[in-house]
C-alpha atoms as a PDB file:
ATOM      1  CA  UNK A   1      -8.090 -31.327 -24.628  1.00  0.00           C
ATOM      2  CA  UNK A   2      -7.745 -32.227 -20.995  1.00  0.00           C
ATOM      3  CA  UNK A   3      -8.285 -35.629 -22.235  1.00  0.00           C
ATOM      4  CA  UNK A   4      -5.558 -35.945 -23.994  1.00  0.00           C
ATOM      5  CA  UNK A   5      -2.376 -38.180 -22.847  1.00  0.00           C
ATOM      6  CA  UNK A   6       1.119 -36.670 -22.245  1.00  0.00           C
ATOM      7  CA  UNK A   7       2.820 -37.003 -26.019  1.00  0.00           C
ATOM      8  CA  UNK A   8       5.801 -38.518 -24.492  1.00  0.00           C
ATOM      9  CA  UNK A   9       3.009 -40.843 -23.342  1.00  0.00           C
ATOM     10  CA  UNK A  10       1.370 -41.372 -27.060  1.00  0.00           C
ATOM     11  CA  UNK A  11       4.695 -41.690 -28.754  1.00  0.00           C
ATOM     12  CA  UNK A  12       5.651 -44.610 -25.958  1.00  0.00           C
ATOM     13  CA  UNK A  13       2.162 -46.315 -26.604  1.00  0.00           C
ATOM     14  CA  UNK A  14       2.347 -45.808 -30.587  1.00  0.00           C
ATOM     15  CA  UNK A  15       5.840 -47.193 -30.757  1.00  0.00           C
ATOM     16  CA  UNK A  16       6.815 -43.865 -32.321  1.00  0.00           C
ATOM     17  CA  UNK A  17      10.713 -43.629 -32.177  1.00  0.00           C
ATOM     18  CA  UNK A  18      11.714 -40.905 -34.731  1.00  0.00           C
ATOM     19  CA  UNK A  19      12.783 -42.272 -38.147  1.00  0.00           C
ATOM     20  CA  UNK A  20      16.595 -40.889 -39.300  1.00  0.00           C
ATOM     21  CA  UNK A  21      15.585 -41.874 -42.779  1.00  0.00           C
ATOM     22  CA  UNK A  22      12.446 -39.124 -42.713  1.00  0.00           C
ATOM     23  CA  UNK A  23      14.290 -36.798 -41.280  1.00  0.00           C
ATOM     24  CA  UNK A  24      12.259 -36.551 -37.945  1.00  0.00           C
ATOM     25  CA  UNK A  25      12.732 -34.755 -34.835  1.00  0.00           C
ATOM     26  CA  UNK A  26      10.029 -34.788 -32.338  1.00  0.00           C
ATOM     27  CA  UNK A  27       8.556 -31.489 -30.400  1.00  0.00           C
ATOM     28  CA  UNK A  28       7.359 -32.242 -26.811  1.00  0.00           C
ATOM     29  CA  UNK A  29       7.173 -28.870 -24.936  1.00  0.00           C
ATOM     30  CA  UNK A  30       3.223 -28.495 -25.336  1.00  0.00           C
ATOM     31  CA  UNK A  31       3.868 -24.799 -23.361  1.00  0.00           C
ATOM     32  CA  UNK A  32       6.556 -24.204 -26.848  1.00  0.00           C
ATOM     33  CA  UNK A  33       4.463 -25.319 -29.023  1.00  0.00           C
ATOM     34  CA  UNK A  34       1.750 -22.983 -28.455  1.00  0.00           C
ATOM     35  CA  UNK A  35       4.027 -20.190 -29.480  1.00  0.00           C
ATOM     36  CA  UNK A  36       4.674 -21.642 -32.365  1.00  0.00           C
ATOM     37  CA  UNK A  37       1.379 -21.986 -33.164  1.00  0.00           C
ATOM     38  CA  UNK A  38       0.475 -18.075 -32.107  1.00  0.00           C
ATOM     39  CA  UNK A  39       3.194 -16.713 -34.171  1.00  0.00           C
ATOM     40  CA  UNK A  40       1.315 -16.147 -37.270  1.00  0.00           C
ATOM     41  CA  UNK A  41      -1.169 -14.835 -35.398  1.00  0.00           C
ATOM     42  CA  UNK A  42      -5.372 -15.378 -34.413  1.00  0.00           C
ATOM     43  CA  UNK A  43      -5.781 -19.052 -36.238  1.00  0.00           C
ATOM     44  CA  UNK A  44      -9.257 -19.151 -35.241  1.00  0.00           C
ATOM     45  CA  UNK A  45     -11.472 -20.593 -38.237  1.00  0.00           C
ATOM     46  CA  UNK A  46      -8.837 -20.061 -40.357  1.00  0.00           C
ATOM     47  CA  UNK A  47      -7.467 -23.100 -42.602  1.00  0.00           C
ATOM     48  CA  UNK A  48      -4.116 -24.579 -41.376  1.00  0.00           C
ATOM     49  CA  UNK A  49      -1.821 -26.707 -43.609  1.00  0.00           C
ATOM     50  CA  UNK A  50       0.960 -29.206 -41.797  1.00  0.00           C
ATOM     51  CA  UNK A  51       3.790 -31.094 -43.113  1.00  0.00           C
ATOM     52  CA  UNK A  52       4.828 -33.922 -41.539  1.00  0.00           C
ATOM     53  CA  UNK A  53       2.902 -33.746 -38.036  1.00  0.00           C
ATOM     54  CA  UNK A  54       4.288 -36.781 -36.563  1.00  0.00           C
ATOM     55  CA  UNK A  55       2.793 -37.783 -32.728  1.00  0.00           C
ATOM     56  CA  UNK A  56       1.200 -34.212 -33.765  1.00  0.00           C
ATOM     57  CA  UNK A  57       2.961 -31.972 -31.030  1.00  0.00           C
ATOM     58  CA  UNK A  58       2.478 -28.934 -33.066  1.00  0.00           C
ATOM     59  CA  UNK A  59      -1.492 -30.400 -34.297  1.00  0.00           C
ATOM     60  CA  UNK A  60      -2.207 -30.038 -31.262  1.00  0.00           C
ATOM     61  CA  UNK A  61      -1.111 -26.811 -30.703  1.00  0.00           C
ATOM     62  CA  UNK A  62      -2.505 -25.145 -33.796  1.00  0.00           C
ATOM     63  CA  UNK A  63      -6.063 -26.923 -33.095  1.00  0.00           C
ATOM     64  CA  UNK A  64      -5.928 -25.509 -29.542  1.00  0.00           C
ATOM     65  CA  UNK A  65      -5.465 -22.238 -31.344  1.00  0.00           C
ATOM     66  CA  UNK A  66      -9.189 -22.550 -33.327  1.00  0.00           C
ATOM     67  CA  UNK A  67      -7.065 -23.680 -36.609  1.00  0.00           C
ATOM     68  CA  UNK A  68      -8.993 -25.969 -39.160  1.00  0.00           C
ATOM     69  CA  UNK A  69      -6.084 -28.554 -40.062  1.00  0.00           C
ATOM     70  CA  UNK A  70      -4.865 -30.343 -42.554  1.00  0.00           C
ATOM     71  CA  UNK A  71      -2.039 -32.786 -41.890  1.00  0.00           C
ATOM     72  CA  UNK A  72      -0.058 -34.418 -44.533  1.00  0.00           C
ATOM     73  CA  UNK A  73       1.508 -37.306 -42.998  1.00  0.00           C
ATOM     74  CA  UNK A  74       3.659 -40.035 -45.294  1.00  0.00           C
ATOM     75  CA  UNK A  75       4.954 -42.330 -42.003  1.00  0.00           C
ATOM     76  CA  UNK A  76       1.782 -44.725 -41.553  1.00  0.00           C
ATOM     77  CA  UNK A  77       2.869 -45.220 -38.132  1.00  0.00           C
ATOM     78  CA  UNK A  78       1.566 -41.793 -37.294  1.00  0.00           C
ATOM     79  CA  UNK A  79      -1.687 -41.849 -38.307  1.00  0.00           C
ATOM     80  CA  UNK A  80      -3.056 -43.687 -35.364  1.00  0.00           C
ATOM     81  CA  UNK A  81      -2.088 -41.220 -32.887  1.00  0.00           C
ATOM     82  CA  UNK A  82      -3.579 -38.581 -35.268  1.00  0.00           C
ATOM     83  CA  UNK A  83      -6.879 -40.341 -34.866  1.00  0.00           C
ATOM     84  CA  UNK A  84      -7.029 -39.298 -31.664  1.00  0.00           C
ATOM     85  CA  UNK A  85      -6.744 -36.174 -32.034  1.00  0.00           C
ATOM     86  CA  UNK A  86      -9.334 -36.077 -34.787  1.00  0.00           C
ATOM     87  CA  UNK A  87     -11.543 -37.273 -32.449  1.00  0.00           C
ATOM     88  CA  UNK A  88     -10.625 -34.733 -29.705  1.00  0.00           C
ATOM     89  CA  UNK A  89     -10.815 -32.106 -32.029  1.00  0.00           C
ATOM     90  CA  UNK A  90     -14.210 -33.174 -34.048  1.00  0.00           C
ATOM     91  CA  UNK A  91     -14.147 -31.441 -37.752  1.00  0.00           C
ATOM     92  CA  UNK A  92     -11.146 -29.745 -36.827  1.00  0.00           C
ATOM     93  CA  UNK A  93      -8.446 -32.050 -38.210  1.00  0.00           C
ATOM     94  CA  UNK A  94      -7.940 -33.802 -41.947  1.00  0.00           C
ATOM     95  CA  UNK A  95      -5.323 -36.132 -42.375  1.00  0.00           C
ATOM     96  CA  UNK A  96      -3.660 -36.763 -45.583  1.00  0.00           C
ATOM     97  CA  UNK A  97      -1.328 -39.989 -46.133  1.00  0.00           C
ATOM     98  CA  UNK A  98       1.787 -39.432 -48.682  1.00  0.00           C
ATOM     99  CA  UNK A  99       4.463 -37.538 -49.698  1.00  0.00           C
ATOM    100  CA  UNK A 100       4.026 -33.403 -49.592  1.00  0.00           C
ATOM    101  CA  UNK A 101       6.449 -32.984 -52.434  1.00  0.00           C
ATOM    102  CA  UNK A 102       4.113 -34.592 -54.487  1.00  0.00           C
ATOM    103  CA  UNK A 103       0.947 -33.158 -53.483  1.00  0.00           C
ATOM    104  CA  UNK A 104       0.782 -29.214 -55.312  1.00  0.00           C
ATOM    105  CA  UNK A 105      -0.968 -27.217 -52.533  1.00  0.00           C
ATOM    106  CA  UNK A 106      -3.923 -26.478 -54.476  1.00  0.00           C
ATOM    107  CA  UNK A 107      -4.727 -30.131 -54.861  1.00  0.00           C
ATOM    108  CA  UNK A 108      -4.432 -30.480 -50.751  1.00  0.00           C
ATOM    109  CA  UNK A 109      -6.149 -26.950 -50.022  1.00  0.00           C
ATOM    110  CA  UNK A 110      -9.186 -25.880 -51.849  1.00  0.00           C
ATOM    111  CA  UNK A 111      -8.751 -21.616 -50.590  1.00  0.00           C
ATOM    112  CA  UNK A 112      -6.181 -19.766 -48.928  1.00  0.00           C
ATOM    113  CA  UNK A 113      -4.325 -21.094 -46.175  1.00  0.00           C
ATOM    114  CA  UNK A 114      -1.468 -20.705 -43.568  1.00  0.00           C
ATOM    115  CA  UNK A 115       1.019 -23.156 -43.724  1.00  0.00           C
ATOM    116  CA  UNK A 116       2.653 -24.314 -40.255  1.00  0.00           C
ATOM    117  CA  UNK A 117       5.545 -26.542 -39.657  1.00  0.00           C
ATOM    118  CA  UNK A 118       8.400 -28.320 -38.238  1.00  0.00           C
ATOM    119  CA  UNK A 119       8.989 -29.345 -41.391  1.00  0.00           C
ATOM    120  CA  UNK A 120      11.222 -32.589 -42.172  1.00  0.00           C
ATOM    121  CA  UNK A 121      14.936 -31.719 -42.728  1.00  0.00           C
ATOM    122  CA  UNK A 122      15.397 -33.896 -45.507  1.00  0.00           C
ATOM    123  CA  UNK A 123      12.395 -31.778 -47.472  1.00  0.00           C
ATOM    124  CA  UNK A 124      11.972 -28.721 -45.409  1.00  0.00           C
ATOM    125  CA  UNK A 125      14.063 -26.563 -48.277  1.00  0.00           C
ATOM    126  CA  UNK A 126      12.536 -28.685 -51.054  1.00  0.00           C
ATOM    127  CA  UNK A 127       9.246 -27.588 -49.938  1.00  0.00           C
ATOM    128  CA  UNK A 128       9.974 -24.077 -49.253  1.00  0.00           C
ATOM    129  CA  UNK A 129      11.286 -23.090 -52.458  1.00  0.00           C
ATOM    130  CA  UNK A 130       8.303 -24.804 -54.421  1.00  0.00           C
ATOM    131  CA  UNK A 131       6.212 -22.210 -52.125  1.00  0.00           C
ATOM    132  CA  UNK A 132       8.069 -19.052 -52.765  1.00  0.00           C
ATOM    133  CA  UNK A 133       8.009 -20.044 -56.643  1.00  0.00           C
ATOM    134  CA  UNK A 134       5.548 -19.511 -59.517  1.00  0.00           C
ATOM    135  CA  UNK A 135       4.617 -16.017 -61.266  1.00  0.00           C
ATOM    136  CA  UNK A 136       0.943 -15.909 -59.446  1.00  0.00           C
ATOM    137  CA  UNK A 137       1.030 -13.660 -56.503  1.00  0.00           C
ATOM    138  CA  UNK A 138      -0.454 -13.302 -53.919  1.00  0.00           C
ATOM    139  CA  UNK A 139       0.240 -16.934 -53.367  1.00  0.00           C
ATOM    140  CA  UNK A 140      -2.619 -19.003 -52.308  1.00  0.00           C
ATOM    141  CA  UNK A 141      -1.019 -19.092 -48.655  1.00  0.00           C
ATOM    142  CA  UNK A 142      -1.531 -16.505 -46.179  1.00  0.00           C
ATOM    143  CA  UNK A 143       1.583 -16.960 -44.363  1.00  0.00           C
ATOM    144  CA  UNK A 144       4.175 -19.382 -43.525  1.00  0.00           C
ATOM    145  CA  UNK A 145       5.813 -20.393 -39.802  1.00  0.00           C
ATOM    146  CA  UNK A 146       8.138 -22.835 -40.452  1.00  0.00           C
ATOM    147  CA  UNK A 147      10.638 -24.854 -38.568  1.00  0.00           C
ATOM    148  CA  UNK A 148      14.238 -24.856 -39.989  1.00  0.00           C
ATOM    149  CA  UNK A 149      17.543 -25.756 -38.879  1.00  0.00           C
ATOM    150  CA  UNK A 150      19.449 -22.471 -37.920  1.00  0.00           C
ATOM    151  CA  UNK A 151      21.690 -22.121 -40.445  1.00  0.00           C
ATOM    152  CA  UNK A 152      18.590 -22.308 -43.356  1.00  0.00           C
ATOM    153  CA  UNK A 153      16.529 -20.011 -40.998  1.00  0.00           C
ATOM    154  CA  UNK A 154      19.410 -17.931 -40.886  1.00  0.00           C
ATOM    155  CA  UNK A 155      19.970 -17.806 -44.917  1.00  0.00           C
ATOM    156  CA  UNK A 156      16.379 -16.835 -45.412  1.00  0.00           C
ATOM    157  CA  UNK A 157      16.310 -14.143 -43.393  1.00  0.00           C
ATOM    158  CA  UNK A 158      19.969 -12.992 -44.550  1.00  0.00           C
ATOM    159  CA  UNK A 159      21.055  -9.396 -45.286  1.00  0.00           C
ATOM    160  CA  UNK A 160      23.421  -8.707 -48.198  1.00  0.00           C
ATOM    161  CA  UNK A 161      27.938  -8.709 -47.254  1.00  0.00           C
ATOM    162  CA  UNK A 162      27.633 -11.983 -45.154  1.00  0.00           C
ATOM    163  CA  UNK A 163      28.387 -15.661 -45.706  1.00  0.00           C
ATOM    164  CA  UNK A 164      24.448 -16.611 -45.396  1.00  0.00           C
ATOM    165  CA  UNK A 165      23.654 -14.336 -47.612  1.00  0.00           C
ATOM    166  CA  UNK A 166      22.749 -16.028 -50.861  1.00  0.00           C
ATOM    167  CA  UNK A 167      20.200 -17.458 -53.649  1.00  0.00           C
ATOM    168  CA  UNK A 168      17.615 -18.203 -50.536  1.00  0.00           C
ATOM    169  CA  UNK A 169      17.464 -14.627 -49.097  1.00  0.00           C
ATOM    170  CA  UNK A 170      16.755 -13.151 -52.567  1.00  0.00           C
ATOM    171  CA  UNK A 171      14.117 -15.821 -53.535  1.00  0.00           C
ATOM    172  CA  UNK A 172      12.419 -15.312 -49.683  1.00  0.00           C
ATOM    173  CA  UNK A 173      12.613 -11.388 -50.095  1.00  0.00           C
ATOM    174  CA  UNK A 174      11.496  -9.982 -53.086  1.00  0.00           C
ATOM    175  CA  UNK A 175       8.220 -10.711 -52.712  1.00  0.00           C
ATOM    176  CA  UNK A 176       7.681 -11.678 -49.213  1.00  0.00           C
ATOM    177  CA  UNK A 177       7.992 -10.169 -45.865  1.00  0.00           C
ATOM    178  CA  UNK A 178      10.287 -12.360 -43.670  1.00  0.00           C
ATOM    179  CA  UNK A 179      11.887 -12.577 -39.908  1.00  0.00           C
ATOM    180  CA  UNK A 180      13.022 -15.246 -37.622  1.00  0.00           C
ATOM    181  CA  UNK A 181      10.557 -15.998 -35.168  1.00  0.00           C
ATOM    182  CA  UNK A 182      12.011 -17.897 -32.730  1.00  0.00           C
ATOM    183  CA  UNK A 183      15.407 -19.791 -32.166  1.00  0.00           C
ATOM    184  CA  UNK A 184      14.547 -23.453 -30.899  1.00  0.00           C
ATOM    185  CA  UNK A 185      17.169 -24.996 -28.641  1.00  0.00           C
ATOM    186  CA  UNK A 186      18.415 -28.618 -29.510  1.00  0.00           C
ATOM    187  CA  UNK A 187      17.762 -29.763 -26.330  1.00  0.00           C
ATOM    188  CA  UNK A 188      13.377 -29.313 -26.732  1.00  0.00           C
ATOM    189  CA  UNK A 189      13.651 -32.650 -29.751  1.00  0.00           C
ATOM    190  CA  UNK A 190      13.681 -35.899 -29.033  1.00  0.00           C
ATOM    191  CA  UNK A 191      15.977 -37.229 -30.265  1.00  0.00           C
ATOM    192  CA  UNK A 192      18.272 -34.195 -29.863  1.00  0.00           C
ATOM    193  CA  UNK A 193      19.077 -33.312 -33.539  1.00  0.00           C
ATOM    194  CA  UNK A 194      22.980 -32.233 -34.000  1.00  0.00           C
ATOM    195  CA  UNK A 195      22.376 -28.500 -34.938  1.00  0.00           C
ATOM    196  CA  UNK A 196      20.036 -25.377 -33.523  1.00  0.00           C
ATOM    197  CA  UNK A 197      16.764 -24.821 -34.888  1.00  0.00           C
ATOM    198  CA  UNK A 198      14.809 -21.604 -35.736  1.00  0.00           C
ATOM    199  CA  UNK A 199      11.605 -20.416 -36.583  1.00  0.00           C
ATOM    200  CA  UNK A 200      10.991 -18.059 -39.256  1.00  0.00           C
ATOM    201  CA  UNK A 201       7.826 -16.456 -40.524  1.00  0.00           C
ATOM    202  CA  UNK A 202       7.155 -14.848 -43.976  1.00  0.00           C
ATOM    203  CA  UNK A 203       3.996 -13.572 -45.132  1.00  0.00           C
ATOM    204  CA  UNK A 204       3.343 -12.019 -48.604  1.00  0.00           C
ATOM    205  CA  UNK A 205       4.499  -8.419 -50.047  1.00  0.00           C
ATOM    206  CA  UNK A 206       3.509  -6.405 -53.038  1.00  0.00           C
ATOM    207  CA  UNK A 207       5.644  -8.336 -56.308  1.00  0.00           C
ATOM    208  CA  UNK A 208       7.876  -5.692 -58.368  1.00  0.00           C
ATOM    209  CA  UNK A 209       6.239  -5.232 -61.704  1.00  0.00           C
ATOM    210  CA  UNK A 210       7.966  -6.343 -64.268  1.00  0.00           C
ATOM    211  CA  UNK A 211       9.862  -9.066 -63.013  1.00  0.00           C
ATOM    212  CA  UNK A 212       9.343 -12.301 -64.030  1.00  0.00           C
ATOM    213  CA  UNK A 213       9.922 -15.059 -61.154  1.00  0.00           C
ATOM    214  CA  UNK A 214      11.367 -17.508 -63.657  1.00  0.00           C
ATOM    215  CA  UNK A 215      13.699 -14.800 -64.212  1.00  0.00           C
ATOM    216  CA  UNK A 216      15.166 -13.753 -61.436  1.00  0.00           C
ATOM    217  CA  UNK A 217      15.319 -17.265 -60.518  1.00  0.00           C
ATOM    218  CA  UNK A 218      17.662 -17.950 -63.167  1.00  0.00           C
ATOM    219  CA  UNK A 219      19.771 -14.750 -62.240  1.00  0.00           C
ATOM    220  CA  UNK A 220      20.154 -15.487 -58.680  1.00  0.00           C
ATOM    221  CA  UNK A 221      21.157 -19.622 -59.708  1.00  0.00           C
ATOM    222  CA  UNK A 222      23.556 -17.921 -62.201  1.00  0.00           C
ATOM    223  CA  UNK A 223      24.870 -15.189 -60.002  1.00  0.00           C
ATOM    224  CA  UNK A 224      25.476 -17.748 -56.544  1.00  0.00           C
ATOM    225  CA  UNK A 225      26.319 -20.641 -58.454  1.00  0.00           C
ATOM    226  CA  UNK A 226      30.164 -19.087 -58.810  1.00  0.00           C
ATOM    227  CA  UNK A 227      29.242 -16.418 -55.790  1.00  0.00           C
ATOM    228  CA  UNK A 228      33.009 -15.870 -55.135  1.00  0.00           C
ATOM    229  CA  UNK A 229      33.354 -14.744 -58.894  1.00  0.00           C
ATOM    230  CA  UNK A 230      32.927 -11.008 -59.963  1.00  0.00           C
ATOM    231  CA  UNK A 231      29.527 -10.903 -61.673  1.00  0.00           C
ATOM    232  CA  UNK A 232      30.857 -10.721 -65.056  1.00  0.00           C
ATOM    233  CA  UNK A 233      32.330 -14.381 -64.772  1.00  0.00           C
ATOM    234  CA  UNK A 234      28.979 -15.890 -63.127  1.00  0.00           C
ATOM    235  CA  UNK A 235      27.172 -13.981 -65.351  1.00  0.00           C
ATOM    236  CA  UNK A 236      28.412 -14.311 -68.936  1.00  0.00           C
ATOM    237  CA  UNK A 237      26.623 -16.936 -69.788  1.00  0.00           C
ATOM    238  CA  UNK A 238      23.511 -15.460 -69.202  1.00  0.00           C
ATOM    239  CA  UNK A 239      22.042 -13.779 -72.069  1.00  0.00           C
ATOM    240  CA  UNK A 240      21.730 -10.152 -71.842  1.00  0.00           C
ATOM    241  CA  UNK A 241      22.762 -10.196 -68.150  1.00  0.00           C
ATOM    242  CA  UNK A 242      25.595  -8.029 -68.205  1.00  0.00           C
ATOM    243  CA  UNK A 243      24.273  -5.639 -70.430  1.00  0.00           C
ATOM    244  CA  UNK A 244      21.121  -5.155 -67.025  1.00  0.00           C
ATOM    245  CA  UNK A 245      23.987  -4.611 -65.079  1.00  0.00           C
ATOM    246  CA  UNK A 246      25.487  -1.610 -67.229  1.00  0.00           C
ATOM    247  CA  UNK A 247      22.147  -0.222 -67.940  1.00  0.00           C
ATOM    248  CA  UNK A 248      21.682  -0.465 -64.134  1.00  0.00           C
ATOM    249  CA  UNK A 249      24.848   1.123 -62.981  1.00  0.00           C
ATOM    250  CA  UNK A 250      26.333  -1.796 -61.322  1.00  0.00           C
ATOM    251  CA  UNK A 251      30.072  -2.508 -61.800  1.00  0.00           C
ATOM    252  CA  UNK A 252      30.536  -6.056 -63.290  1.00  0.00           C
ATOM    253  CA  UNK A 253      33.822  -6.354 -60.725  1.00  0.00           C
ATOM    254  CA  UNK A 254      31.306  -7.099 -58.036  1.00  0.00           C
ATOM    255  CA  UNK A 255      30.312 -10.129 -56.174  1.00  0.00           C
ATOM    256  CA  UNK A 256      26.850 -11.225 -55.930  1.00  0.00           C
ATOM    257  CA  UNK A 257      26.775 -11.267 -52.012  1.00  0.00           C
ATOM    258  CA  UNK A 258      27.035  -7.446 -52.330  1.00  0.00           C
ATOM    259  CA  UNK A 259      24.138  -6.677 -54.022  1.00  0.00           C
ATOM    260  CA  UNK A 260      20.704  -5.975 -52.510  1.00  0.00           C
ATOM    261  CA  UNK A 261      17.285  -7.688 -53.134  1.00  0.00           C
ATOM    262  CA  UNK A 262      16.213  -4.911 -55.067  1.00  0.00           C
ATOM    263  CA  UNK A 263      19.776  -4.516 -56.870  1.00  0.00           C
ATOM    264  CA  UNK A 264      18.530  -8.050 -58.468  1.00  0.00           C
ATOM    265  CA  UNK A 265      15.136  -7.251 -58.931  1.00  0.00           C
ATOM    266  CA  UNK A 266      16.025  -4.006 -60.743  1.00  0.00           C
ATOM    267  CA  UNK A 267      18.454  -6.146 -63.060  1.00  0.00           C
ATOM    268  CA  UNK A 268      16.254  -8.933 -63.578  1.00  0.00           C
ATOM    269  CA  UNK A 269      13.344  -6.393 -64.805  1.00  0.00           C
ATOM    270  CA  UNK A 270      16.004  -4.569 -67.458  1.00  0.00           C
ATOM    271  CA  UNK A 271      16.613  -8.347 -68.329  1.00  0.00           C
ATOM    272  CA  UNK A 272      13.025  -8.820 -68.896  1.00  0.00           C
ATOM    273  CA  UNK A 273      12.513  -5.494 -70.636  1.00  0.00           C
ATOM    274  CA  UNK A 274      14.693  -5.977 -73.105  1.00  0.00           C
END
């Protein structure tokens, strides 16, 4: 490791200036990036998946840690400077040219992995969703620590009565266990990207029975697509939606940024049970 050139210094030689258009933003502060990497906790020999590593800051950081990488990378420019790490790190590090939305995990990871990130704005969500989705659980990752900007870190992490509140907090909850990490100032990118960044962290919880996720994806897209509407507006269309929230006890007059994760699980398990 001692080796290895300042990444100011590899980006310089490389020619790496951060592309708008993919929605980079370049991590520097090796001392910050090793938190990052320790927040999901002892990486050593475990199997690490990265989107979009760039210069490979955060590669570093999580091979430093004992993490077994792999690195899906879709700007060719990249993957020179990731050589050298692959050679400072020998058998540590796989790199994988292309696009991660349309790689499925289990075609990039064989077993169970963490997932670590500063993911790409433009596909950070896109990713994250595809993640939390599916009806197998326990999901073949062990944990994510992703980078977000703030106000998406904030929405996953949301509790019920305020404006973040929404379809992302129920979709990151019900299943998972999920905090914010870390809050990332503007000022550690280069370039500086207009908004705050945050780290969050979820790892896998027990799934209700009896809830289909197809389901109670559908709810939640029904219930926040009109989310300033009483439920029985956004829900109506829904079949056999507001009869769940009868047999439930939950007055059709409210708004879905009232109700709890579990107020929607419990309605989208009536829903299924019927």
């Amino acid at each position: 490791m001692a080796s290895l050139p300042p990444l100011r210094d590899v980006i310089a030689r490389h020619g790496l200036a951060a592309s708008k258009a993919l929605g980079q933003n370049f991590l520097l502060d090796e001392q910050l990036l090793d938190r990052v990497a320790a927040v999901p906790g002892d990486l050593d020999g475990e199997d690490v998946l990265e989107i979009g590593p760039g210069p490979g800051g955060l590669t570093r950081a999580l091979l430093r840690a004992g993490g077994n990488v792999t690195a899906i990378e879709r700007d060719r420019r990249c993957l020179p400077a990731l050589a050298e790490l692959s050679e400072a790190f020998p058998g540590q590090l796989k790199v994988i040219e292309g696009d991660a939305l349309a790689m499925p995990l289990a075609s990039v990871m064989p077993g169970p992995c963490h997932i670590a990130s500063n993911l790409p704005y433009n596909v950070g969500t896109a990713l994250f969703v595809g993640w939390l989705g599916g009806q197998a659980w326990p999901p073949q990752w062990k944990s994510l620590t992703l980078m977000f900007q703030r106000e998406v870190a904030d929405r996953i992490v949301a509790t019920p009565d305020g404006d973040a509140y929404g379809r992302l907090a129920i979709l990151s909850q019900w299943r998972c266990d999920a905090r914010l990490a870390m809050k990332v100032h503007r000022s550690a990118f280069t370039p500086p990207p207009k908004v705050m960044s945050a780290i969050v962290h979820l790892t896998p919880a027990t799934m209700p029975e009896g809830v289909s996720a197809a389901r109670l994806e559908s709810l939640t897209a029904a219930a926040f697509g009109q989310r300033r509407k009483m439920l029985r507006q956004s829900l109506k269309s829904l079949p056999g939606a507001l009869a769940a929230l009868e047999a439930e006890g939950i007055e059709a007059s409210r708004r879905a940024e009232t109700l709890s994760v579990d107020d929607f699980v419990r309605i989208a398990r009536t829903m299924d049970a019927g």
